[in-house]
PDB file of N, CA and C in Angstrom:
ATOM      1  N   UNK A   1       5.928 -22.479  -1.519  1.00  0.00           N
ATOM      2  CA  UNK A   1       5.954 -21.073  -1.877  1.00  0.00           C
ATOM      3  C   UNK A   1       6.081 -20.235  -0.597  1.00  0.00           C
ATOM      4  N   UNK A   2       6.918 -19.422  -0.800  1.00  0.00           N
ATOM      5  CA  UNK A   2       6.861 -17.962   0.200  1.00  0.00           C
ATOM      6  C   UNK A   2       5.796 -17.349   0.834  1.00  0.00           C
ATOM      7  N   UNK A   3       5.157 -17.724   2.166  1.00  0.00           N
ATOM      8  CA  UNK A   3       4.561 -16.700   2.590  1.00  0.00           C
ATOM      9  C   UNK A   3       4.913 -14.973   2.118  1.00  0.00           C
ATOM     10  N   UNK A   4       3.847 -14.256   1.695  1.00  0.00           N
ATOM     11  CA  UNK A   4       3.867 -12.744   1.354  1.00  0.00           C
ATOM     12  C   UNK A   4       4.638 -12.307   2.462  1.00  0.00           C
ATOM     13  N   UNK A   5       5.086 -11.084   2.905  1.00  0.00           N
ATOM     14  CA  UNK A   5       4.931 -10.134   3.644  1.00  0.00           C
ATOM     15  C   UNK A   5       3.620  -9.696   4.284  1.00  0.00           C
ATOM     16  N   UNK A   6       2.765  -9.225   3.120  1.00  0.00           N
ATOM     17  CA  UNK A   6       1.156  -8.493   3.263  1.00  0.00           C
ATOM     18  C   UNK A   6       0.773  -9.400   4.681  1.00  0.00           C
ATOM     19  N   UNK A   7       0.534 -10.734   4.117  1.00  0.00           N
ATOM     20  CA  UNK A   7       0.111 -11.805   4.317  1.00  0.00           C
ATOM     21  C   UNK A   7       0.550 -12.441   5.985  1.00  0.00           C
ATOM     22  N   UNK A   8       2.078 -11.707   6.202  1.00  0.00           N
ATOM     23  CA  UNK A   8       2.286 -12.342   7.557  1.00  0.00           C
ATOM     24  C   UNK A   8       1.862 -11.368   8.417  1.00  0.00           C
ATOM     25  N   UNK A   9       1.685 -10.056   8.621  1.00  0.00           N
ATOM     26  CA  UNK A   9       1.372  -8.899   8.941  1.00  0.00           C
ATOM     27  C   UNK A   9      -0.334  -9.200   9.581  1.00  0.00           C
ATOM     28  N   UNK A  10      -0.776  -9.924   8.672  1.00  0.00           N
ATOM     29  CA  UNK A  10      -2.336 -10.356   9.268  1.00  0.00           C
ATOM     30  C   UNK A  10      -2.275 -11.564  10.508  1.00  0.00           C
ATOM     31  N   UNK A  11      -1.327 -11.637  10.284  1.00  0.00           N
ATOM     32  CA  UNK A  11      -1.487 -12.890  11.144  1.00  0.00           C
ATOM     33  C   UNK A  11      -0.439 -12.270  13.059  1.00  0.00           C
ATOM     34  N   UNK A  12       0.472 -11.445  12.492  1.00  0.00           N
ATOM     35  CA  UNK A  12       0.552 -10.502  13.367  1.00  0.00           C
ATOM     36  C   UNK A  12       0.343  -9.150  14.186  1.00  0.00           C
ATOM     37  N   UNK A  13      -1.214  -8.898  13.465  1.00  0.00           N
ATOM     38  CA  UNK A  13      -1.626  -7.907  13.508  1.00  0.00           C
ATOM     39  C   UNK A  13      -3.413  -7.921  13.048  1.00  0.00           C
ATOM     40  N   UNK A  14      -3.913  -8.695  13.710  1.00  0.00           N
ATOM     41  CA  UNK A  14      -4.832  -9.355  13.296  1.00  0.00           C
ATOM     42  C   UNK A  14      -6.089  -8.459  13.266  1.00  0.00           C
ATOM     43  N   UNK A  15      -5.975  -6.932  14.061  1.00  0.00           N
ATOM     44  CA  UNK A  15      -6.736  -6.326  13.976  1.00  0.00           C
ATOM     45  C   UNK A  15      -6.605  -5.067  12.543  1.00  0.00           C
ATOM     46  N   UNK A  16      -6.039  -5.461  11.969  1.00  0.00           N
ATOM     47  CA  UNK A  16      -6.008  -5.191  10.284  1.00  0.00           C
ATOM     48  C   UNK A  16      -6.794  -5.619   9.627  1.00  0.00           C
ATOM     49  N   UNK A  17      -7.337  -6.632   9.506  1.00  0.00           N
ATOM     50  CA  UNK A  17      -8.521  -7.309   8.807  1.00  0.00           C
ATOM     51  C   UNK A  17      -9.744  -5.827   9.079  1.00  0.00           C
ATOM     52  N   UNK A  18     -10.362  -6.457  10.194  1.00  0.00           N
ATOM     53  CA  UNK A  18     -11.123  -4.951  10.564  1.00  0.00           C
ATOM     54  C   UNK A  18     -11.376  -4.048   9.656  1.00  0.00           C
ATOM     55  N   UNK A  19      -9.678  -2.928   9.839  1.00  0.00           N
ATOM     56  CA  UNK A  19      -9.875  -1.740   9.506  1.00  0.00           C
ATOM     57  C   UNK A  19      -9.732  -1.723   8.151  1.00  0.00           C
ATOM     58  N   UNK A  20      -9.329  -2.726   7.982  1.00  0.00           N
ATOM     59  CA  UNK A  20      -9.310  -2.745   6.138  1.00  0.00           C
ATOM     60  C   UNK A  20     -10.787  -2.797   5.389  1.00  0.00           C
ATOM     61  N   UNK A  21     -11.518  -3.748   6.380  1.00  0.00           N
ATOM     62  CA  UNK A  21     -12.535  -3.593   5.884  1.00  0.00           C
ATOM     63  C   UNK A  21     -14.105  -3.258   6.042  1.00  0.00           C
ATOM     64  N   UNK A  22     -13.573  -2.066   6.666  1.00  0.00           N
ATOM     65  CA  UNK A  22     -13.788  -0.879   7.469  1.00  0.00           C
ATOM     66  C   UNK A  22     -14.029  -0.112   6.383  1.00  0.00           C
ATOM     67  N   UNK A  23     -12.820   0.308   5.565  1.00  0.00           N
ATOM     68  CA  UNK A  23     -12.433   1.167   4.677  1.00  0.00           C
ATOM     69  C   UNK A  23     -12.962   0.994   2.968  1.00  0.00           C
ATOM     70  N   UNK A  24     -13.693  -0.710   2.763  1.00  0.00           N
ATOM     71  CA  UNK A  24     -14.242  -0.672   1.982  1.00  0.00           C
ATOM     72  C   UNK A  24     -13.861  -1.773   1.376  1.00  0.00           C
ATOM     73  N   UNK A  25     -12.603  -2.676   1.641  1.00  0.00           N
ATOM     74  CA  UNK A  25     -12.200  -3.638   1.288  1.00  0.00           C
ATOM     75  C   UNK A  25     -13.245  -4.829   1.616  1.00  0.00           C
ATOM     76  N   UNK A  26     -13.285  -6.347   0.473  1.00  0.00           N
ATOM     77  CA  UNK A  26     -14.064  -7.442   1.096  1.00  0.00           C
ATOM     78  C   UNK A  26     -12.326  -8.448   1.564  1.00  0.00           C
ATOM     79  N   UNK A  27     -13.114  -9.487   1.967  1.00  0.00           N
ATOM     80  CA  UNK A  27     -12.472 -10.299   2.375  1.00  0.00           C
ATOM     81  C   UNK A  27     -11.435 -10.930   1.097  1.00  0.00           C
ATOM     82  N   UNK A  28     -12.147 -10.507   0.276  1.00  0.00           N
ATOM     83  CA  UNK A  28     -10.969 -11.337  -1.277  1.00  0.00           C
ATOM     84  C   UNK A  28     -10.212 -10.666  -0.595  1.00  0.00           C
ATOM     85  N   UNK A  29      -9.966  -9.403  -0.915  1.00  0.00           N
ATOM     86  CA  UNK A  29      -9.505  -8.285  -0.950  1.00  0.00           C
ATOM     87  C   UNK A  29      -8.375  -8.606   0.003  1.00  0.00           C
ATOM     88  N   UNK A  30      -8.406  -8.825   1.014  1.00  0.00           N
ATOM     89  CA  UNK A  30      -7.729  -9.031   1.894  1.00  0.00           C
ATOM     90  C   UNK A  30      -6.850 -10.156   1.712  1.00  0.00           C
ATOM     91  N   UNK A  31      -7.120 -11.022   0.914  1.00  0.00           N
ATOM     92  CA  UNK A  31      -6.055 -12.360   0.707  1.00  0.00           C
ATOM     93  C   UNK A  31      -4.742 -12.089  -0.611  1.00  0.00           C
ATOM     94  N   UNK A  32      -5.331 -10.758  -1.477  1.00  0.00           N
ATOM     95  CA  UNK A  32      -4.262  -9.868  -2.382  1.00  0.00           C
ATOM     96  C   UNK A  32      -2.864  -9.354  -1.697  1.00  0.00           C
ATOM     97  N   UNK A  33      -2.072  -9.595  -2.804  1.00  0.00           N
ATOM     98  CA  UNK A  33      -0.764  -8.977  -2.263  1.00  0.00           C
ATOM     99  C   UNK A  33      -1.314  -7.341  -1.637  1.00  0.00           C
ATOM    100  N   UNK A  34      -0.452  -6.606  -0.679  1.00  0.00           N
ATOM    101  CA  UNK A  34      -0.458  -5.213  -0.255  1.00  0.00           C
ATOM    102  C   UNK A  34       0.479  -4.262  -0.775  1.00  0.00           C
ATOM    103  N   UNK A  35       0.671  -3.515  -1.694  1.00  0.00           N
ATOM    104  CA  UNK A  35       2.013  -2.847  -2.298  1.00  0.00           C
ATOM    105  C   UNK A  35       1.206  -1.431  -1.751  1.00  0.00           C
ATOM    106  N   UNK A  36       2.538  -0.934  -1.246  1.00  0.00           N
ATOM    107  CA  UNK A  36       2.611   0.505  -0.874  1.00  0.00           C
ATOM    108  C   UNK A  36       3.301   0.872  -1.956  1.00  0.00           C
ATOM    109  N   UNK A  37       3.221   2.444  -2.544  1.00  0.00           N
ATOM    110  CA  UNK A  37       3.510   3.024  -3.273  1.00  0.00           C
ATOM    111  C   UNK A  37       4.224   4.166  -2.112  1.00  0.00           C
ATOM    112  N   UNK A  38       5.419   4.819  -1.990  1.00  0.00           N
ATOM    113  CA  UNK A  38       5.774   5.886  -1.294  1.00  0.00           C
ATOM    114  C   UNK A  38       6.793   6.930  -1.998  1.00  0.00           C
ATOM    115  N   UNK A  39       6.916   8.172  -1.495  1.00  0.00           N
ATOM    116  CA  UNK A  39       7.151   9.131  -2.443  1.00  0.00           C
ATOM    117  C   UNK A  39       7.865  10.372  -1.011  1.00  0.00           C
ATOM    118  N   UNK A  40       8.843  10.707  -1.377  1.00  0.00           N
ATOM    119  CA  UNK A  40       9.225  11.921  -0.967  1.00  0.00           C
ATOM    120  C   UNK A  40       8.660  13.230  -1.004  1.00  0.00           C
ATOM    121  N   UNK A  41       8.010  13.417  -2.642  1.00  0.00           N
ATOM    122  CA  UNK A  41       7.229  14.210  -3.351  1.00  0.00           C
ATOM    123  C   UNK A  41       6.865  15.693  -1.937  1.00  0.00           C
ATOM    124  N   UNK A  42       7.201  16.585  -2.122  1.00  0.00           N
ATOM    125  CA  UNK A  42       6.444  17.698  -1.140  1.00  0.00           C
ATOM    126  C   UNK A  42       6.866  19.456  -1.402  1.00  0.00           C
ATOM    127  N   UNK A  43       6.353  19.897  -1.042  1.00  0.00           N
ATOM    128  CA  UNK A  43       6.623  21.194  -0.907  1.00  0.00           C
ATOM    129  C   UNK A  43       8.315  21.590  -0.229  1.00  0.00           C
ATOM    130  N   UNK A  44       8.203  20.930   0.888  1.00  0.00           N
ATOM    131  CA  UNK A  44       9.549  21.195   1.434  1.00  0.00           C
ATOM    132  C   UNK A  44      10.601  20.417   1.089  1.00  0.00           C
ATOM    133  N   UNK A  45      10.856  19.645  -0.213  1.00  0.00           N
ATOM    134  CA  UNK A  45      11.512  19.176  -0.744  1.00  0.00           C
ATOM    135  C   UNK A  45      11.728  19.131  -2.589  1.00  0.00           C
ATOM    136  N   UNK A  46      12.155  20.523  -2.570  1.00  0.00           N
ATOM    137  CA  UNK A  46      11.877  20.982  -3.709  1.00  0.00           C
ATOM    138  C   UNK A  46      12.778  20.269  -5.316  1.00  0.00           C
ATOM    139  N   UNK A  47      13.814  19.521  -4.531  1.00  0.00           N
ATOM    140  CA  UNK A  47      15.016  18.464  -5.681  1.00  0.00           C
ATOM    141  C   UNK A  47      14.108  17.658  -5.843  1.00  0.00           C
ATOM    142  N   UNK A  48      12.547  16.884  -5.355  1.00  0.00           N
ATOM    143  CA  UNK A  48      11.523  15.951  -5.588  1.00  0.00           C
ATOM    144  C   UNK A  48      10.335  16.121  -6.630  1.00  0.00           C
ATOM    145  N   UNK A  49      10.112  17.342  -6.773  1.00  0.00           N
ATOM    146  CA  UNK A  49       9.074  18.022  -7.153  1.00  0.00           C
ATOM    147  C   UNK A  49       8.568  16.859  -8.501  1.00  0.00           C
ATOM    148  N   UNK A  50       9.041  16.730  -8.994  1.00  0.00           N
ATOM    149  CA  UNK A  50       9.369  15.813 -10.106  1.00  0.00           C
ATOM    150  C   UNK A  50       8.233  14.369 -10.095  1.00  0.00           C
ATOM    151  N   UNK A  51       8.565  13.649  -8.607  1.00  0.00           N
ATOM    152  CA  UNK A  51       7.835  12.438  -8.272  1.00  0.00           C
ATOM    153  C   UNK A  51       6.368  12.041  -8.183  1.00  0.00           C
ATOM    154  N   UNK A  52       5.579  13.408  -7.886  1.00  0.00           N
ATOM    155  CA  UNK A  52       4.283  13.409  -8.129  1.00  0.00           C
ATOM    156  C   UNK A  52       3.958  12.186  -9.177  1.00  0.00           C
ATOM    157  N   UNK A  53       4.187  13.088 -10.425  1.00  0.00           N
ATOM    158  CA  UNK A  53       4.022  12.309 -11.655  1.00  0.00           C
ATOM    159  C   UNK A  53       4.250  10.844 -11.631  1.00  0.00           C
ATOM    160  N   UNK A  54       5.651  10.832 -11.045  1.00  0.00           N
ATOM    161  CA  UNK A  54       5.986   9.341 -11.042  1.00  0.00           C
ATOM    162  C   UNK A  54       5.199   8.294 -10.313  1.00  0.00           C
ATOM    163  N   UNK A  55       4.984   8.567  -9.151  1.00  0.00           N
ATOM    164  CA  UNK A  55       4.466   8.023  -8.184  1.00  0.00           C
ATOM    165  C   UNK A  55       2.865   7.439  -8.390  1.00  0.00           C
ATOM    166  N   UNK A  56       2.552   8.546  -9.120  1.00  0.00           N
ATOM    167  CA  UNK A  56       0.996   8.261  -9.653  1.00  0.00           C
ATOM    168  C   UNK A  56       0.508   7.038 -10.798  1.00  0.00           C
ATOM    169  N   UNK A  57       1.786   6.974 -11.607  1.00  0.00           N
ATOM    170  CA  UNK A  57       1.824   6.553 -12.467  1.00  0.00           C
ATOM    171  C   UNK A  57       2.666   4.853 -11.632  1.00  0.00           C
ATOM    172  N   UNK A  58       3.139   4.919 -11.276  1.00  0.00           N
ATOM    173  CA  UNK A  58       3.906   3.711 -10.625  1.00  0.00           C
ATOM    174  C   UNK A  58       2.438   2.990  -9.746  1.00  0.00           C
ATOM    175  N   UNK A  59       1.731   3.914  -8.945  1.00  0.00           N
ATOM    176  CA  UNK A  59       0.396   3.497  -8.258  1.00  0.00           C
ATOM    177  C   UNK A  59      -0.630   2.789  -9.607  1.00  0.00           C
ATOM    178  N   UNK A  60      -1.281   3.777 -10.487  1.00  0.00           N
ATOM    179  CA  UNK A  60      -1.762   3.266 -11.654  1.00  0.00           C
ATOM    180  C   UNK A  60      -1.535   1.973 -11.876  1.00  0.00           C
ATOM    181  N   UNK A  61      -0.329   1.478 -12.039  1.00  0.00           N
ATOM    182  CA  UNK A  61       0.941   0.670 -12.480  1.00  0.00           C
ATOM    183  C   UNK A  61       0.045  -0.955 -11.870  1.00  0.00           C
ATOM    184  N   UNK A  62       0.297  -0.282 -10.340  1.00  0.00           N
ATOM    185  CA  UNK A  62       0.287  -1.952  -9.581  1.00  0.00           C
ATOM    186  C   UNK A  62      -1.705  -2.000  -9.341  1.00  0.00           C
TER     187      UNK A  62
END
């Protein structure tokens, strides 16, 4: 099977563990896939306005 992404990132960046769980995460926690959710969504991009919704719901989602 495929090493993750999430997953190689720890191993190149090893001071991630840490701050992750720092932030409230346990160690399971840390062996879970990592999905970012990202969004254009803003004030100064007013053709986006729309994505809020989406984005929240796509987060919910995973």
């Amino acid at each position: 099977m495929q090493e993750m992404i999430s997953q190689k990132v720890r191993t190149l960046s090893p001071e991630i563990d840490p701050l992750r769980m720092g932030m409230g995460q346990t160690e399971a926690d840390l062996e879970k896939p990592q999905v970012m959710v990202e969004s254009t969504f803003g004030d100064s991009h007013p053709g986006s306005a729309h994505l809020l919704c989406l984005v929240e719901a796509a987060a919910a989602g995973v």
